[in-house]
Every structure is written in structure tokens, then in C-alpha cells.
N, C-alpha and C. Protein backbone atom coordinates (compact mmCIF):
# COMPACT_ATOMS: atom_id res chain seq x y z
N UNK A 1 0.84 -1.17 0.00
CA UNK A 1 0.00 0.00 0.00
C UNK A 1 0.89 1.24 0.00
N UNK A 2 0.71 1.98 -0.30
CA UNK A 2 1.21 3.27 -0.60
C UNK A 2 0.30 4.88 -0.49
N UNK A 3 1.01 5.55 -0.57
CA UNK A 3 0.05 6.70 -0.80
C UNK A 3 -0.58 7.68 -2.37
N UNK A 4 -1.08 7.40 -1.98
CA UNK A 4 -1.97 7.80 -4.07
C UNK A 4 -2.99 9.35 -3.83
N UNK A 5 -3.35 9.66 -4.87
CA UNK A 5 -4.12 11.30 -4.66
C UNK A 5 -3.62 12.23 -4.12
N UNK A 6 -2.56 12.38 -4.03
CA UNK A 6 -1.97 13.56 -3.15
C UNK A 6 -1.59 14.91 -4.10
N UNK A 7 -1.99 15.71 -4.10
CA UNK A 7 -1.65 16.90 -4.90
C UNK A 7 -0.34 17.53 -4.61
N UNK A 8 0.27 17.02 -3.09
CA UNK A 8 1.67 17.97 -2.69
C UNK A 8 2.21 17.47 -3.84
N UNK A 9 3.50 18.51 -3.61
CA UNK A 9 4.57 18.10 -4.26
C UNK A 9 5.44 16.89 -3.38
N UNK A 10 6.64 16.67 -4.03
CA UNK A 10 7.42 15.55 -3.57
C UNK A 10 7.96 16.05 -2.31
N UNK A 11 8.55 17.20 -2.79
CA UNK A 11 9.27 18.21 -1.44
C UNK A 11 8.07 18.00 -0.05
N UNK A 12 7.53 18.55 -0.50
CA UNK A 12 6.51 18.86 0.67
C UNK A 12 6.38 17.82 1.52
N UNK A 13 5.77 16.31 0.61
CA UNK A 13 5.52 15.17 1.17
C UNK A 13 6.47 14.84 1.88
N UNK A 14 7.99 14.88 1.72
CA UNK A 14 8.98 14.63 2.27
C UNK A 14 9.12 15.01 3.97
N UNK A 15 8.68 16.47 3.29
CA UNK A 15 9.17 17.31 4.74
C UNK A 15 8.00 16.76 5.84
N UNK A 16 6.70 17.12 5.13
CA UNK A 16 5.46 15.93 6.07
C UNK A 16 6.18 14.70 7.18
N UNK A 17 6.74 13.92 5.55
CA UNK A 17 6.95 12.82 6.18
C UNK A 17 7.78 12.86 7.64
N UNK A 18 8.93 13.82 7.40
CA UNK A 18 9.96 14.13 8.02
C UNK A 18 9.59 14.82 9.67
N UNK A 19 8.65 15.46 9.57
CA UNK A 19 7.76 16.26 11.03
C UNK A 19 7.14 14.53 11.29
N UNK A 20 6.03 14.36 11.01
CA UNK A 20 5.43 13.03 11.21
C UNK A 20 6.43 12.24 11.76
N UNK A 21 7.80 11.57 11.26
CA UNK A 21 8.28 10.89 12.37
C UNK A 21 9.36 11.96 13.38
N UNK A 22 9.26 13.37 13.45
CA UNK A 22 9.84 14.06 14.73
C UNK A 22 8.84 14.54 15.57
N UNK A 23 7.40 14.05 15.17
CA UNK A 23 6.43 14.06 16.14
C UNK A 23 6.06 15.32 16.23
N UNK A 24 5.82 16.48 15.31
CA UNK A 24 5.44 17.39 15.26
C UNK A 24 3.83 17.86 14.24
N UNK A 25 3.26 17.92 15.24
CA UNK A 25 1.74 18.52 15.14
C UNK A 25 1.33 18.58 13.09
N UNK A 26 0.13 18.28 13.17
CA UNK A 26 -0.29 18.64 11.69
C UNK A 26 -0.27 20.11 11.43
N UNK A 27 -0.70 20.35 12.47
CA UNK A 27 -1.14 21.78 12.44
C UNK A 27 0.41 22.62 12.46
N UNK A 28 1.00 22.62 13.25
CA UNK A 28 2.46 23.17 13.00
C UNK A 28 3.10 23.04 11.64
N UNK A 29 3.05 21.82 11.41
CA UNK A 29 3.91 21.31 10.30
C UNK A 29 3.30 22.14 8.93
N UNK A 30 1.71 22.39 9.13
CA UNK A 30 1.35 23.45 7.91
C UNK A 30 1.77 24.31 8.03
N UNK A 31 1.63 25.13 8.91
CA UNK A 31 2.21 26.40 9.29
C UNK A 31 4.22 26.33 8.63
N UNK A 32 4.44 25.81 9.07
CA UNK A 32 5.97 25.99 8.64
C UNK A 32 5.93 25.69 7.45
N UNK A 33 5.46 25.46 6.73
CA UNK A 33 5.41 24.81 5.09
C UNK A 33 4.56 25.61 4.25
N UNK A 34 3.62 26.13 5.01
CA UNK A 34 2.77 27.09 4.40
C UNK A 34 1.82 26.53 3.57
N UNK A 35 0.94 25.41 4.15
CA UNK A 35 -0.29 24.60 3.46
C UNK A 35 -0.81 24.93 4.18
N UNK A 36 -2.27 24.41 3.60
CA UNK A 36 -3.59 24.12 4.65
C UNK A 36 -3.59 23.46 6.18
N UNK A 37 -3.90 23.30 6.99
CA UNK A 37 -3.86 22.39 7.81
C UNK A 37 -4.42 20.96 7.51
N UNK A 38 -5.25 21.20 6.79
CA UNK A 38 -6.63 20.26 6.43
C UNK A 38 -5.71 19.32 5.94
N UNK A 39 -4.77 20.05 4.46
CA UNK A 39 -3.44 19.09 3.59
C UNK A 39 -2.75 18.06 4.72
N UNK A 40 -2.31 18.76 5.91
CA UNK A 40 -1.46 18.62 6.58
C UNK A 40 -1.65 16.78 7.28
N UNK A 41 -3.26 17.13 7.89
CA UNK A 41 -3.94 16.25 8.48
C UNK A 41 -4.19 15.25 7.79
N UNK A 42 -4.67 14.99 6.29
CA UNK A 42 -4.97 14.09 5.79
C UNK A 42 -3.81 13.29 5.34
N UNK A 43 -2.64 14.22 4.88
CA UNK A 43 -1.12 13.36 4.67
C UNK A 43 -0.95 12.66 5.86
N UNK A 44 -1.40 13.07 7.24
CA UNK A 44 -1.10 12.59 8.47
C UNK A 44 -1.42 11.41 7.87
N UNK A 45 -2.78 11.06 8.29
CA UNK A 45 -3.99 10.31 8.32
C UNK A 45 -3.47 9.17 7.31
N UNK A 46 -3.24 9.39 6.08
CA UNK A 46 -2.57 8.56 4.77
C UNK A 46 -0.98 7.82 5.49
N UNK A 47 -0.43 8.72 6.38
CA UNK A 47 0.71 7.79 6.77
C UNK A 47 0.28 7.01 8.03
N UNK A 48 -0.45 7.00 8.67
CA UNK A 48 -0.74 6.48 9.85
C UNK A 48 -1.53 4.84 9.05
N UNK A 49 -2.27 5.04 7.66
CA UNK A 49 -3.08 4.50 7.47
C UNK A 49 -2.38 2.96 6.45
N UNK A 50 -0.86 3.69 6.06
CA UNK A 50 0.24 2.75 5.10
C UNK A 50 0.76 2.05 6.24
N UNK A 51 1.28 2.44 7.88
CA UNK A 51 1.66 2.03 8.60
C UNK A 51 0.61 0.91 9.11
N UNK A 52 0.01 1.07 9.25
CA UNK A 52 -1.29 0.03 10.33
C UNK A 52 -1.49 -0.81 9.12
N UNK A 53 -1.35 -0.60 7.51
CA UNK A 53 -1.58 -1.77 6.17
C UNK A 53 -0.17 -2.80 6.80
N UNK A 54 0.76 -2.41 6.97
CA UNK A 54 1.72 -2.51 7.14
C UNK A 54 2.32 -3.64 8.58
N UNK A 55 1.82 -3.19 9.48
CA UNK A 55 1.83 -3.70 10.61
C UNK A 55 0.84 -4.89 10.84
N UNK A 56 -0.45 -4.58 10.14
CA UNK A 56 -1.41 -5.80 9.83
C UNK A 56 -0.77 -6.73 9.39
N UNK A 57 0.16 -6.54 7.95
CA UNK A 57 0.35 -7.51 7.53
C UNK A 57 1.29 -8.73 8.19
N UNK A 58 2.18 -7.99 9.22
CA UNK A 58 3.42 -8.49 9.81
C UNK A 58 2.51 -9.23 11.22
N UNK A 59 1.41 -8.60 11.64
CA UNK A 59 0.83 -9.47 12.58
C UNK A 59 0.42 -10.55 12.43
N UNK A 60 0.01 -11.39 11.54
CA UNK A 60 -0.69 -12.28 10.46
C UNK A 60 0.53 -13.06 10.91
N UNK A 61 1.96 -13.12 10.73
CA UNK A 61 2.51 -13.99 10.62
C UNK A 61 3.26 -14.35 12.41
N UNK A 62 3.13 -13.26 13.24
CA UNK A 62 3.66 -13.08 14.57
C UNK A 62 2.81 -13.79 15.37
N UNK A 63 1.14 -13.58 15.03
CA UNK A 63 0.22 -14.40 16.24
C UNK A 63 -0.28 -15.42 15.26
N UNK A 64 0.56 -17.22 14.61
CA UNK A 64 0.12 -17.94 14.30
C UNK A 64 -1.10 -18.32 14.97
N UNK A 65 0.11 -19.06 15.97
CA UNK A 65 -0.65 -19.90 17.04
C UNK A 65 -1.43 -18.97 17.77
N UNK A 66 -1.98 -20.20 18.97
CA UNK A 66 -2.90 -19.44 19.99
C UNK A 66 -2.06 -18.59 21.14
N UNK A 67 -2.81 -17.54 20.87
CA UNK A 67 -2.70 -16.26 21.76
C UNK A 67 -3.60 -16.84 23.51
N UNK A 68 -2.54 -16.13 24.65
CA UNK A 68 -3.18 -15.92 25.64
C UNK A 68 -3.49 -14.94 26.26
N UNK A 69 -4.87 -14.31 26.58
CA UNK A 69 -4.69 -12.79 27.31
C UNK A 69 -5.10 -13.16 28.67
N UNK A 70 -5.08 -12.19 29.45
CA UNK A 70 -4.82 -12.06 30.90
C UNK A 70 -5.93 -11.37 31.21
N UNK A 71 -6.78 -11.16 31.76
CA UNK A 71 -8.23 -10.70 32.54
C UNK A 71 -7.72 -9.68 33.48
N UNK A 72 -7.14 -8.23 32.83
CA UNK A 72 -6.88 -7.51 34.04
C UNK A 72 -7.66 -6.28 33.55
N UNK A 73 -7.53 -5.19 34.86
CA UNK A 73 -8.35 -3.82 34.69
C UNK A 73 -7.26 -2.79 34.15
N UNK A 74 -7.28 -2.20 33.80
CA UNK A 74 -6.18 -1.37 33.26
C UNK A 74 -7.04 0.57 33.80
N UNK A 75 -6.30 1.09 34.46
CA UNK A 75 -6.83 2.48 34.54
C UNK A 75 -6.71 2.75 36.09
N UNK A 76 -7.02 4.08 36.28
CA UNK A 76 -6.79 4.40 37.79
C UNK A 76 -8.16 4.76 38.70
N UNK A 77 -7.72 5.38 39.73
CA UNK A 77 -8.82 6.05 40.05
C UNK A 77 -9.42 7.37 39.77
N UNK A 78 -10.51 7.72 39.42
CA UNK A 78 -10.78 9.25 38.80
C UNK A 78 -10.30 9.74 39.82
N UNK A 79 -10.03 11.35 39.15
CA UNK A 79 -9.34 12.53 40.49
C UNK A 79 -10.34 13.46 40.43
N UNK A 80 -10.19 14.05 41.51
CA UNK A 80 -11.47 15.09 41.98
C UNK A 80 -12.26 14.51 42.68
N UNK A 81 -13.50 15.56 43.15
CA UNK A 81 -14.52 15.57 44.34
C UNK A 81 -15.64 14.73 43.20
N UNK A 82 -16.32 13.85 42.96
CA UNK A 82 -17.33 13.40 42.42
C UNK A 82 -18.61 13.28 43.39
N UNK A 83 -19.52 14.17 42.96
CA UNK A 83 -20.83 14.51 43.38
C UNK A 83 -21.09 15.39 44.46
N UNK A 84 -21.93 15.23 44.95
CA UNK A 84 -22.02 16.68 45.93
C UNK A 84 -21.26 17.15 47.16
């Protein structure tokens, strides 16, 4: 899978790509590049979406066999005064 429809240029996509793995905001990353945000978000969205094609496929071969999970609660206690 790959990414297809994209109107950026190559440059651009690059630099995307390049914020995306230094973990910097869609919204920033337009701003410094001088796109839309909207552009910004959906290139996000398109790489998040080649990664998880990606990672699917490699799971397929990691959990042949049978999987065991564990029956636990995961989370804390809420904070603050709750109710009157």
C-alpha cells in the first residue's frame, strides 16, 4: 500500500513525512510549510493508514498460534470531588 491522490509536491511530502516521524503537530507542520492544515492532516492520516496496512500484515505472521490474554483492569482512580 502506498500513498496515491496527493496533490503535494514531492518536497513537501517529504518534509510531512519528516515532522510526522519528529512528532510534530499537523497543524504546526502546515504552518511551517505554508499549506492548509486540512493538507497537513490528511497526509497525516494517509501515513498512519500505510503504517497500520503494514503492521497488519506483519501481525498475520507473529500471532500464528494461539494467543493468551490475561483478565486484568487497566486504569486508575478518577481525580477530583465526584458529586455533591
Amino acid at each position: 500500500m502506498k500513498i496515491t491522490h496527493c496533490k503535494l509536491l514531492k518536497k513537501q511530502q517529504l518534509k510531512l513525512l519528516e515532522y510526522f516521524v519528529l512528532e510534530v503537530t499537523a497543524r504546526s507542520a502546515a504552518n511551517i510549510l505554508n499549506i492548509q492544515p486540512n493538507t497537513a492532516m490528511l497526509f497525516y492520516r494517509k501515513i498512519r493508514q500505510v503504517i497500520n496496512h503494514h503492521c497488519a500484515l506483519n501481525a498475520q505472521a507473529v500471532f500464528d498460534g494461539a494467543v493468551e490474554l490475561d483478565e486484568r483492569y487497566f486504569g486508575g482512580a478518577r481525580k477530583g470531588k465526584r458529586g455533591k
